[in-house]
Structure formats: structure tokens, C-alpha cells
Protein backbone atom coordinates (compact mmCIF):
# COMPACT_ATOMS: atom_id res chain seq x y z
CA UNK A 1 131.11 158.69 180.21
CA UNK A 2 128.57 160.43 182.56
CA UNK A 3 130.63 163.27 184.22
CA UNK A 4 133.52 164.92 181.97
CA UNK A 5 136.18 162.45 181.54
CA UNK A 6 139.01 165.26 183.18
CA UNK A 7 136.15 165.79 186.34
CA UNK A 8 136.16 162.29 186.95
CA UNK A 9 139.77 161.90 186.76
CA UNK A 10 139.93 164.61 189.53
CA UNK A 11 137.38 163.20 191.78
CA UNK A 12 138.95 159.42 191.40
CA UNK A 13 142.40 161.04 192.24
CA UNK A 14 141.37 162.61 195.84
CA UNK A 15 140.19 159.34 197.18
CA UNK A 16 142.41 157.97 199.98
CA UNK A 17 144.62 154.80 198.74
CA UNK A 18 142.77 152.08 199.15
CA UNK A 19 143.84 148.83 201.95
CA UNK A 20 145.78 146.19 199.73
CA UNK A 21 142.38 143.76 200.18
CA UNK A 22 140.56 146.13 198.11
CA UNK A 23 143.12 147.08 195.31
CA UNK A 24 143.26 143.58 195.23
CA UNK A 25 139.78 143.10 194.30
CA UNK A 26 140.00 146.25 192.07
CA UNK A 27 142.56 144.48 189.52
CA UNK A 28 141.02 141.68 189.85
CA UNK A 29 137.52 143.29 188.77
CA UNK A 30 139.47 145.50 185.90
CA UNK A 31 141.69 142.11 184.59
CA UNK A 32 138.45 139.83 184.53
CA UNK A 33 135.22 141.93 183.60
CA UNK A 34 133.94 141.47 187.20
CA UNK A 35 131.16 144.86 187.03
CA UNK A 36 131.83 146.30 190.34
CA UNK A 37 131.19 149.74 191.76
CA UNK A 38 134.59 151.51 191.98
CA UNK A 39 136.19 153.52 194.88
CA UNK A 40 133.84 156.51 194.13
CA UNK A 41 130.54 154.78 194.35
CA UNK A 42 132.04 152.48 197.71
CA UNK A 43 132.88 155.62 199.06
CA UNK A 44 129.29 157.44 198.73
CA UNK A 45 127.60 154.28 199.76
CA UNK A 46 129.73 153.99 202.84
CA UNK A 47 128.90 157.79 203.59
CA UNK A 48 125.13 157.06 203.19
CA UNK A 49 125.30 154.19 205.81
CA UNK A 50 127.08 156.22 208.46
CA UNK A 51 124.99 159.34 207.55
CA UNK A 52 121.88 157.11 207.79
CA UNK A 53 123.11 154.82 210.53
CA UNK A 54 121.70 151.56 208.73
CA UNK A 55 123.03 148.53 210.79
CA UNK A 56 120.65 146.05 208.71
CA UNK A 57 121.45 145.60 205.01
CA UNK A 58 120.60 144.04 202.01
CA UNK A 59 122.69 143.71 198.59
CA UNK A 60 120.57 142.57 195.37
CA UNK A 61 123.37 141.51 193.57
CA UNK A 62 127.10 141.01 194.81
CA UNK A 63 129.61 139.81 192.62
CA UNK A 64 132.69 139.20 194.14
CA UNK A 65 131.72 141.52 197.22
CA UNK A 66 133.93 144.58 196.82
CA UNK A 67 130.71 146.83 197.88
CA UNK A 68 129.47 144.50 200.50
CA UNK A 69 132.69 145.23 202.08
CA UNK A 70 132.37 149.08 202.11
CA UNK A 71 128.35 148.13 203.30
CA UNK A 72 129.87 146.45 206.42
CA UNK A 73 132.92 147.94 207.27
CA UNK A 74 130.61 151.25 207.94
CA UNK A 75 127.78 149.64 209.23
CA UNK A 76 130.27 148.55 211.80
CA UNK A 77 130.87 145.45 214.13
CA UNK A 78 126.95 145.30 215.46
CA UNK A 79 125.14 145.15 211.84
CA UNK A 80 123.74 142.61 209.64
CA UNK A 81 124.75 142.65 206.02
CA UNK A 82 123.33 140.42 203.14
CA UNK A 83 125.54 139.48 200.47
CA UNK A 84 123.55 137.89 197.39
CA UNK A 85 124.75 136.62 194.09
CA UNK A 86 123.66 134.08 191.45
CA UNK A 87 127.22 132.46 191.17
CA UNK A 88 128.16 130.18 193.41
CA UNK A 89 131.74 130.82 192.50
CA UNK A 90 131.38 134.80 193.16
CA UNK A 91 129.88 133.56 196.53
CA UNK A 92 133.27 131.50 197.35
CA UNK A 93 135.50 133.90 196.20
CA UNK A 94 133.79 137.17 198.11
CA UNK A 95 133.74 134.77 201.53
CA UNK A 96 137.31 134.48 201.36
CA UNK A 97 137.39 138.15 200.95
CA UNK A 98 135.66 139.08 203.91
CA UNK A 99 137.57 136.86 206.09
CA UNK A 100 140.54 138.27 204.83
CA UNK A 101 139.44 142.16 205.75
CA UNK A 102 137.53 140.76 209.20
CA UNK A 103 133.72 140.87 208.77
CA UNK A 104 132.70 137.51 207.74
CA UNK A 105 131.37 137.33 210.97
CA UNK A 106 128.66 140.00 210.02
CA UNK A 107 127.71 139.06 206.55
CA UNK A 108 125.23 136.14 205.51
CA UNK A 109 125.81 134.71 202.26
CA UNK A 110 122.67 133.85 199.94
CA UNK A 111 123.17 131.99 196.62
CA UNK A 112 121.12 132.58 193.73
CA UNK A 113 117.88 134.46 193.05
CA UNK A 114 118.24 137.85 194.72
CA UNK A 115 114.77 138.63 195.27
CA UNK A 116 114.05 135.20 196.10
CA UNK A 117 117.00 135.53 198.74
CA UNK A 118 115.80 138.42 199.76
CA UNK A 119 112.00 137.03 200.32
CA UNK A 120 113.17 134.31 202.30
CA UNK A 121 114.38 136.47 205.36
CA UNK A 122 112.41 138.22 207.57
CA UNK A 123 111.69 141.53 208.33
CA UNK A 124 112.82 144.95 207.80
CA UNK A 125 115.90 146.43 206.04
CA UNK A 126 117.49 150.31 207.15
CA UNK A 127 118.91 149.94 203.52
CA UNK A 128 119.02 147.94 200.36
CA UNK A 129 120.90 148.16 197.32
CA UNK A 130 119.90 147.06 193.95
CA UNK A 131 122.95 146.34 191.78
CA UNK A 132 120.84 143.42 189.99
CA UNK A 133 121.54 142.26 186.09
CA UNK A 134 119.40 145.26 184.95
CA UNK A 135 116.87 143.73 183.01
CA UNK A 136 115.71 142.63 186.84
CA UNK A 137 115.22 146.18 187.65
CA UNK A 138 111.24 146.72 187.38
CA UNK A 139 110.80 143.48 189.23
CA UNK A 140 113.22 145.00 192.01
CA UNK A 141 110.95 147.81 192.93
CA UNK A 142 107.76 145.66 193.49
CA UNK A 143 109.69 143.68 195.67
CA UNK A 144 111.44 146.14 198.16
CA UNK A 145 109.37 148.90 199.35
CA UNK A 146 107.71 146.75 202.19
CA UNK A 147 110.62 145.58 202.88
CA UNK A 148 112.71 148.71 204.04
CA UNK A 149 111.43 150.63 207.58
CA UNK A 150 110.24 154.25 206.92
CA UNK A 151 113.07 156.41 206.45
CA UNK A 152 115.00 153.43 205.33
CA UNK A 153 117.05 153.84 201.61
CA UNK A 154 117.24 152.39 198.30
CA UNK A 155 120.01 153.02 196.07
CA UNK A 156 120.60 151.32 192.90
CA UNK A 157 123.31 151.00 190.43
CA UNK A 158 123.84 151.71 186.91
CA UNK A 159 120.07 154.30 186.80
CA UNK A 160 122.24 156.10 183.63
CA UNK A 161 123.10 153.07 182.09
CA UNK A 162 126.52 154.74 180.14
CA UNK A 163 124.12 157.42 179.16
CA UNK A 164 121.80 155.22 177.09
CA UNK A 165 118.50 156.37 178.87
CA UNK A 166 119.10 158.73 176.39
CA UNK A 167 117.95 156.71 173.58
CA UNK A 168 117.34 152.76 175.10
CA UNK A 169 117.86 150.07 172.49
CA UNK A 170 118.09 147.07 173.99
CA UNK A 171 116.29 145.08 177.00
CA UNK A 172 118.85 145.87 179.64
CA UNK A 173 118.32 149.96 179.38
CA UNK A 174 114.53 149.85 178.62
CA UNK A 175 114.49 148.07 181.69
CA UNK A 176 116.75 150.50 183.88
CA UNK A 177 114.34 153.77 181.81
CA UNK A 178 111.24 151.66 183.79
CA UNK A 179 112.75 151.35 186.90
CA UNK A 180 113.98 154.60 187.08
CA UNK A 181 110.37 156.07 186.11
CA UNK A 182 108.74 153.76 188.35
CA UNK A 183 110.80 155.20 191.49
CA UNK A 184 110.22 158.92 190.91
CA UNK A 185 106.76 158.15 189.91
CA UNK A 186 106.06 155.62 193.52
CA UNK A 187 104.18 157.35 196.48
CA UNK A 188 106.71 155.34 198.54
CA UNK A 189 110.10 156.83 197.96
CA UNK A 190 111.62 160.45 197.94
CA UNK A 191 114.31 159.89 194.76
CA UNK A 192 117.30 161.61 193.37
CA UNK A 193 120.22 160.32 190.70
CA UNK A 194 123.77 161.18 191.58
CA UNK A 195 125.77 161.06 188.14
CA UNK A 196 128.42 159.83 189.45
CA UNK A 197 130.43 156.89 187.46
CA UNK A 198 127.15 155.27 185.62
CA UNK A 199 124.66 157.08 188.01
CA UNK A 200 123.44 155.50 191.57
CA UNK A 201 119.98 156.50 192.55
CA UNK A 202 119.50 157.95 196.39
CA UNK A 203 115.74 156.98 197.50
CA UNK A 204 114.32 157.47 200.74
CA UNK A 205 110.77 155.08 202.29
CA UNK A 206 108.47 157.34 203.15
């Protein structure tokens, strides 16, 4: 674990209860292997998009759309929030989701690629966020900083990788060591890590 497994305990045990929607989607996650962020990590990203007041979004990488929920729920009745996932049967399972908590209406649904999802619509983002399969990280970088308006954010799941930046032995961390070297090396962003749960990265366009 990242943070001192008593720390973490503390921090997961002040967050509010969550609506039944979301437990829901939380045992559903823990009972099937479904990688998704946790209340902690929803939380902070839901903070970010109020704090930033991002009303257009992006998700590389969705799941069953426990995050895209936070995403949207904060970005409020007006914004436009991306949901993208390789699965078709992640993709069925988050719509019924977001019907279910009330903002379908604001969510488009793109199945497959995530960068080629995220090619194929125009224009600028006020935030993405790369929760990709993590050997797809590099790529993800190339790909997003004309895409976000100056002042815009990244953030990215997973930039500790259960601590095994450390010492990277397989394709999946070498490839999260690159990313994360390529962001606080890139004349575009302003970056920072957050160790929280298995890190999220904070970068600002400049």
C-alpha cells in the first residue's frame, strides 16, 4: 500500500456514506475484479471539477462508470461528459447506471479504442482523465495535450502503480515509469502526484 495502511483506514472512514447507486457499484467492483477508483479518488476528482469548473470532460477508460458518475454529478446538469471503454458489456452495464442516478442525459457513450474515441470528437476538453490499461500510458500523453484548453487538467490513475515504480518489472509499470517521466519532463503541463490509494497525478495545460 501507498499511504500507511492505519492512515488510509482513517481517511476512507471520514468520507460521507455513499447513495445506495454507488455502494452498489462498489460491491459490485470488490465481488468481480472491476478496477475502479474508490470513494477517495471519486471524491478528489469531484473536488477538482468544481474547484476547476470543467463542464466538458473526457474519461480514457471507464469500466463500469463509477468515476464518470462523480465526473458528472459535479460538473453539473449543463456539462458534457465522455464515458469510454473497450467492453461493450462495461458500456451496457455503466448506461444503466447513469440512468439510474439521473445523468444519462449528459454523458456520451464511446465503445472501444479510447484514444481513437477520443480523436473522433471535436474540440477542446476543460479536463481529461487517463485511467487507460497502463501499458497505453505513453501513447496517452501524445495524444491529449492539444486536446485540453490552457488551464485545462489531466489526471491519471494508477502513476504509483502499488509502489512498483520503485523497481518496474513488467510492461504495465515500465509503461506508467514513462508516462509519469514524460509529464514532469513536457513543456505543456504543470504536474504533481497525490499518493493517495495507488497515486493520481494532478497536471495543469499551460
Amino acid at each position: 500500500m501507498i499511504v500507511n495502511p492505519d492512515i488510509e483506514r482513517y481517511m476512507y472512514g471520514l468520507l460521507p456514506p455513499r447513495d445506495p447507486v454507488l455502494a452498489e457499484m462498489e460491491q459490485a467492483a470488490e465481488r468481480r475484479g472491476i478496477p475502479i477508483v474508490g470513494p477517495a479518488v471519486a471524491s478528489l476528482l469531484a473536488q477538482l471539477v468544481r474547484i476547476s469548473g470543467a463542464r466538458r470532460i473526457f474519461e480514457l477508460g471507464s469500466a463500469i462508470g463509477y468515476s464518470t458518475i462523480w465526473l458528472a454529478r459535479a460538473a453539473g446538469p449543463d456539462s458534457e461528459v465522455h464515458y469510454s471503454d473497450f467492453s461493450p458489456g462495461n458500456a451496457e452495464e455503466a448506461r444503466g447506471y447513469f440512468e439510474r442516478v439521473g445523468v444519462a442525459s449528459r454523458i456520451r457513450i464511446h465503445v472501444g479504442d479510447a484514444l481513437a474515441a477520443l480523436a473522433s470528437v471535436p474540440g477542446e476538453f476543460d479536463l481529461i482523465f487517463n485511467d487507460v490499461d497502463k501499458k497505453g500510458y505513453p501513447a496517452v500523453l501524445d495524444a491529449v495535450a492539444g486536446r485540453l484548453k490552457p488551464g485545462g487538467l489531466l489526471l491519471a490513475d494508477n502513476v504509483l502503480r502499488r509502489g512498483e515504480v520503485l523497481a518496474p518489472h513488467d510492461k504495465a509499470a515500465h509503461a506508467v515509469v514513462e508516462f509519469n517521466a514524460k509529464l514532469f519532463n513536457s513543456s505543456d503541463f504543470f504536474s504533481s502526484i497525490v499518493p493517495l490509494r495507488d497515486g493520481l497525478s494532478i497536471s495543469v495545460r499551460l
